[in-house]
N, C-alpha and C. Protein backbone atom coordinates (compact mmCIF):
# COMPACT_ATOMS: atom_id res chain seq x y z
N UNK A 1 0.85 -1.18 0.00
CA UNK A 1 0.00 0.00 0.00
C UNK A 1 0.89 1.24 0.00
N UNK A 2 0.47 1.96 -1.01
CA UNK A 2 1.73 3.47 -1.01
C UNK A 2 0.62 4.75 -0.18
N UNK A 3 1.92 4.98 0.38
CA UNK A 3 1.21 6.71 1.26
C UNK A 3 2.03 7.78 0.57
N UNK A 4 0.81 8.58 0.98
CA UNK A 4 1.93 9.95 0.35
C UNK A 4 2.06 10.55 1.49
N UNK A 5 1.89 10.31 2.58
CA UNK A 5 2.65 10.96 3.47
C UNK A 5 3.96 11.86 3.95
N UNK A 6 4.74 11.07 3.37
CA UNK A 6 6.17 11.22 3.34
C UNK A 6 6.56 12.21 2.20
N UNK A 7 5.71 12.23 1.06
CA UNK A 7 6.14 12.61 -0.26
C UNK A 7 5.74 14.32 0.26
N UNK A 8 6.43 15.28 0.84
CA UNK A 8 6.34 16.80 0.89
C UNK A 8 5.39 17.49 -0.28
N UNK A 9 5.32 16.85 -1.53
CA UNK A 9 4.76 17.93 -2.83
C UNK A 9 3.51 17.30 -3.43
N UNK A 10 3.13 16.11 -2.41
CA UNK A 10 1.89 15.42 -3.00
C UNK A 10 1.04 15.77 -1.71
N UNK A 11 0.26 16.13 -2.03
CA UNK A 11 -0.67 16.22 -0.64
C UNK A 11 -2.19 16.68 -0.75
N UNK A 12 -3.32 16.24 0.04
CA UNK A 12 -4.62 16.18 -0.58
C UNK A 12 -5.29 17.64 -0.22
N UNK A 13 -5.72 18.56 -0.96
CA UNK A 13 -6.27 19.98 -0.36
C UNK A 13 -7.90 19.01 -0.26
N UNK A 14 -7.99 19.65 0.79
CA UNK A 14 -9.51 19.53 1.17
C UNK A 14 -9.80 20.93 1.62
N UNK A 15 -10.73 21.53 0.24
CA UNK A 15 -12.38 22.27 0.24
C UNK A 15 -13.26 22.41 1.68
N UNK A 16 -13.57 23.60 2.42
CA UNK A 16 -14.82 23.18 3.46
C UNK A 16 -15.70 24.51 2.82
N UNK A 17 -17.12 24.09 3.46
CA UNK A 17 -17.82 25.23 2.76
C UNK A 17 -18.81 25.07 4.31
N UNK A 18 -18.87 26.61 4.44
CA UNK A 18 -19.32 26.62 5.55
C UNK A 18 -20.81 27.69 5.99
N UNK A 19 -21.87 27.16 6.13
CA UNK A 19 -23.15 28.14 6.63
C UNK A 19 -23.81 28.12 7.54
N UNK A 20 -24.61 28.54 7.84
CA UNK A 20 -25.23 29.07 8.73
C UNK A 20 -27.08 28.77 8.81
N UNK A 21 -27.56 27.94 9.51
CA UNK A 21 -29.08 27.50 9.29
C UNK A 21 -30.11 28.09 10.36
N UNK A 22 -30.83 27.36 10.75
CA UNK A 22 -31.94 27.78 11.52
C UNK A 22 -31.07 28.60 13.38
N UNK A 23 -32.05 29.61 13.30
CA UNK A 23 -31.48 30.30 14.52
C UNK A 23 -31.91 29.63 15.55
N UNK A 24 -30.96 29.56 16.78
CA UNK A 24 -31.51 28.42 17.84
C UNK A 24 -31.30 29.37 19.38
N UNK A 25 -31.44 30.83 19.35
CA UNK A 25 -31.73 31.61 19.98
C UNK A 25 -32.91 31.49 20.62
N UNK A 26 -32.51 31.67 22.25
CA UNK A 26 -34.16 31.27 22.88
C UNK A 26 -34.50 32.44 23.48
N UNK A 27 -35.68 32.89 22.82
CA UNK A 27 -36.51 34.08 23.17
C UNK A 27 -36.88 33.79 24.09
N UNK A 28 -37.26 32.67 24.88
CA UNK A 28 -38.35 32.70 26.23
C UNK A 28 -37.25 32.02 27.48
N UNK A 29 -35.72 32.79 27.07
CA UNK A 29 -35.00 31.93 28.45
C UNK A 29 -35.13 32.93 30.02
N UNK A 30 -35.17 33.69 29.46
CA UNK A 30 -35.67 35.13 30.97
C UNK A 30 -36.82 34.47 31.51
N UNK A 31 -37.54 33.85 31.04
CA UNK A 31 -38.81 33.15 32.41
C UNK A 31 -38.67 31.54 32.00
N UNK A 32 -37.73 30.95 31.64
CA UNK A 32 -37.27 29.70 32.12
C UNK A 32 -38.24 28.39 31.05
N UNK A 33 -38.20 29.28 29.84
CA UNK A 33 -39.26 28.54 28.96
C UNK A 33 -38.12 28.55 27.67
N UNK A 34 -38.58 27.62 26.96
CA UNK A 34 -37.62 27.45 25.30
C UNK A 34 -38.53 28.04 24.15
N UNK A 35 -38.27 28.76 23.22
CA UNK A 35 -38.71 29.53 22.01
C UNK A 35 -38.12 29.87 21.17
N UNK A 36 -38.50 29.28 19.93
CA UNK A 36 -36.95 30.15 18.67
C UNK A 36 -37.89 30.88 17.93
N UNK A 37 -37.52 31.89 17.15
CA UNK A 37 -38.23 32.41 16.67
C UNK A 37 -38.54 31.62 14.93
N UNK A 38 -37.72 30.63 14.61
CA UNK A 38 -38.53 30.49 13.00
C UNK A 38 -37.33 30.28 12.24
N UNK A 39 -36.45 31.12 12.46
CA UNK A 39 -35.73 31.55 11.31
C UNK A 39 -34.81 30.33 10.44
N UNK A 40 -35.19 30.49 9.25
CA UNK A 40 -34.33 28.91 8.71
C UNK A 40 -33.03 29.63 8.33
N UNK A 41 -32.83 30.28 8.17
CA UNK A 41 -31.69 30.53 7.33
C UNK A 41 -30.81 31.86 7.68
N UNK A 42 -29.58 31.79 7.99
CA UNK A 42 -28.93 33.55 8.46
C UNK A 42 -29.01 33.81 7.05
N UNK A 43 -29.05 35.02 6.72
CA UNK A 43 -28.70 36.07 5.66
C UNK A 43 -28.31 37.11 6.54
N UNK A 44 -27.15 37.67 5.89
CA UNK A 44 -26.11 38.90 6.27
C UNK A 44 -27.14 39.86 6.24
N UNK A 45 -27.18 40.77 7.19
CA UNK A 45 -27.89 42.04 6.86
C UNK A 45 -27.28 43.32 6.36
N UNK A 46 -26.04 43.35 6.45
CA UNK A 46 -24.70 43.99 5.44
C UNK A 46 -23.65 43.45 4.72
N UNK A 47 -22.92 44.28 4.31
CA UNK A 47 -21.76 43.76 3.42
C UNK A 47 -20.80 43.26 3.92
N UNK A 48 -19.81 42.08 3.58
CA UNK A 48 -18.60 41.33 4.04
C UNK A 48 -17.69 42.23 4.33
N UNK A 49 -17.26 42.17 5.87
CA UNK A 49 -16.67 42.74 6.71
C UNK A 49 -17.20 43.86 7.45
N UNK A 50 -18.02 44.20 7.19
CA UNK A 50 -19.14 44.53 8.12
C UNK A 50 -19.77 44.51 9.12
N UNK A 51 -19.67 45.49 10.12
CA UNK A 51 -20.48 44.57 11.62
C UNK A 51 -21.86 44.43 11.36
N UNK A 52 -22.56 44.92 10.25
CA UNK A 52 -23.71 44.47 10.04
C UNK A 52 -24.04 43.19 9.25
N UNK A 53 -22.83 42.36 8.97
CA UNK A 53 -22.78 41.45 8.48
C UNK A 53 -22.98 40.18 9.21
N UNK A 54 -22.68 40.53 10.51
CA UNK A 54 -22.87 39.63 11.59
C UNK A 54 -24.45 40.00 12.23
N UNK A 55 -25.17 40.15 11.90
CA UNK A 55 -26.75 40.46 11.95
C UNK A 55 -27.64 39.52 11.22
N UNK A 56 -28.43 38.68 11.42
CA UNK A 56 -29.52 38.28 10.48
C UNK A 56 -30.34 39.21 10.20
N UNK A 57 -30.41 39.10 8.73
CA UNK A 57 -31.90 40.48 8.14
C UNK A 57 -32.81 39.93 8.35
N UNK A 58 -33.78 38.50 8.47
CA UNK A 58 -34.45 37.89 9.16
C UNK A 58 -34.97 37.97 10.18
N UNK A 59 -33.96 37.65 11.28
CA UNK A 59 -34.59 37.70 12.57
C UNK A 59 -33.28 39.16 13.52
N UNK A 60 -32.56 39.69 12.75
CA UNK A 60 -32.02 40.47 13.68
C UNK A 60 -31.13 39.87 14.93
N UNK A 61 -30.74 38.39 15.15
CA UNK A 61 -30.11 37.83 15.66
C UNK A 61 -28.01 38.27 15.12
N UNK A 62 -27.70 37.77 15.99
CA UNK A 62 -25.88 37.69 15.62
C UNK A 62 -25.61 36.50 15.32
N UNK A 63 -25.08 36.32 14.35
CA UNK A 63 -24.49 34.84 13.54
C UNK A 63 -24.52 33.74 14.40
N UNK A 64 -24.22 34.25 15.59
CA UNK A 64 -23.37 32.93 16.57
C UNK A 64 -24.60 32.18 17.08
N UNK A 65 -25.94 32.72 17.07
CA UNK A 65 -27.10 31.61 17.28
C UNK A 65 -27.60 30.92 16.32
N UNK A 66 -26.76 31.08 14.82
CA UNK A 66 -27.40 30.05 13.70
C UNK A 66 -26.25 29.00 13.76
N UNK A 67 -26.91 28.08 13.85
CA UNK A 67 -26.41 26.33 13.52
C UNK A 67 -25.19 26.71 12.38
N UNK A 68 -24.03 26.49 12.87
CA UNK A 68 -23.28 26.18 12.18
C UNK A 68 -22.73 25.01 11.31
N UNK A 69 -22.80 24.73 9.86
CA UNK A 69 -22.23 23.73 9.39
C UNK A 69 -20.99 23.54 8.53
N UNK A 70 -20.27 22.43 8.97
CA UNK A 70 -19.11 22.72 7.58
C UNK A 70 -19.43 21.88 7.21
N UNK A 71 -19.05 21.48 5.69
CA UNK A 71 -18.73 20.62 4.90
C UNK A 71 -17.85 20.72 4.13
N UNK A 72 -17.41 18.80 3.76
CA UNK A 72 -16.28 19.53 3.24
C UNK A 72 -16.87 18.84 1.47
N UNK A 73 -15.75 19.45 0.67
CA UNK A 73 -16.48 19.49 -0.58
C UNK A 73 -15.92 18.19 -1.14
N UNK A 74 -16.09 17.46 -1.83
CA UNK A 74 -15.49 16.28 -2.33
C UNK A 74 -14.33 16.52 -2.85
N UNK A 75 -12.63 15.31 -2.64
CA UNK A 75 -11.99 15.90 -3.28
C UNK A 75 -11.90 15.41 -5.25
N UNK A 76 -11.17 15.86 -5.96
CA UNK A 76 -11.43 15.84 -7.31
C UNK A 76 -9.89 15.14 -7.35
N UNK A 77 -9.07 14.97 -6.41
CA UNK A 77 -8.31 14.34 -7.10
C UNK A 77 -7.03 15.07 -6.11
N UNK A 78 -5.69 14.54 -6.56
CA UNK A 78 -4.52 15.24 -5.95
C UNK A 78 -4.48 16.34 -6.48
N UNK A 79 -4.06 17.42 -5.83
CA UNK A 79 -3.33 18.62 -6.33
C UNK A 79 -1.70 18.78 -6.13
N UNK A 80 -1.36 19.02 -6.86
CA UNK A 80 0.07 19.24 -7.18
C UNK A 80 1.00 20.20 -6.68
N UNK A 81 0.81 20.88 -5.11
CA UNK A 81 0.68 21.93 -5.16
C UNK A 81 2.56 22.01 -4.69
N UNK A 82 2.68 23.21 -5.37
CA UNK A 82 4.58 23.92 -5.27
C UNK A 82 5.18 22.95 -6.10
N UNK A 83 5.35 21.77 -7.03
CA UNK A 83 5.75 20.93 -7.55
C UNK A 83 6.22 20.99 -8.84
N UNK A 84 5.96 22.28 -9.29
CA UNK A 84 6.65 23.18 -10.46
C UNK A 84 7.62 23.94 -10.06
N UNK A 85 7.27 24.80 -8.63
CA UNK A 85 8.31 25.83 -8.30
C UNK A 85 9.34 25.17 -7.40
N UNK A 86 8.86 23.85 -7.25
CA UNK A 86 10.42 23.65 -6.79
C UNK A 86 10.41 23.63 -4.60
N UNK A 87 9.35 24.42 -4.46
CA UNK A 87 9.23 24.93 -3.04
C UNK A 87 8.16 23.49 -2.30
N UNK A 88 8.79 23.44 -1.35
CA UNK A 88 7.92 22.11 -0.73
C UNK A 88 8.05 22.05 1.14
N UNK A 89 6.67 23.01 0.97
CA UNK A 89 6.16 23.24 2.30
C UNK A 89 5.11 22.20 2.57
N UNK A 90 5.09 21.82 3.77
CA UNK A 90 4.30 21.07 4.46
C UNK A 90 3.13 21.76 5.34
């Protein structure tokens, strides 16, 4: 069985793609009850890099109460990467 482990200029890039789903913010935790409001999906309520970017236009929540997911993307194969220039970082 061959590894490329060892081989410095063969090595597998793995793709993640990462979003943001239903808000899981509980409106009813101040009197000791559970409530989300709905929301399936964050959408930015401003532009990238933005502190209004960290806002749902939806529900007006901050990113950090939507379900985070990564995935990663399938890979397509080896990439070759520095193996022309000669440079072989790990």
């Amino acid at each position: 069985m061959c590894s490329n482990r060892n081989i410095p200029h063969l090595r597998m890039e793995r793709a993640v793609t990462t979003t943001y789903e239903e808000c899981r913010k509980n409106h009813a935790a101040s009197i000791g009850k559970y409530a989300v409001d709905g929301c399936g999906e964050f959408m930015p309520a401003g532009e990238e890099g933005s502190g209004a970017a960290l806002r749902c236009a939806a529900c007006s929540c901050h990113r950090k109460y939507h379900k985070k997911v990564v995935r990663q993307v399938p890979n397509s194969g080896f990439v070759f990467s520095n193996l022309l220039t000669g440079n072989r970082s790990e």
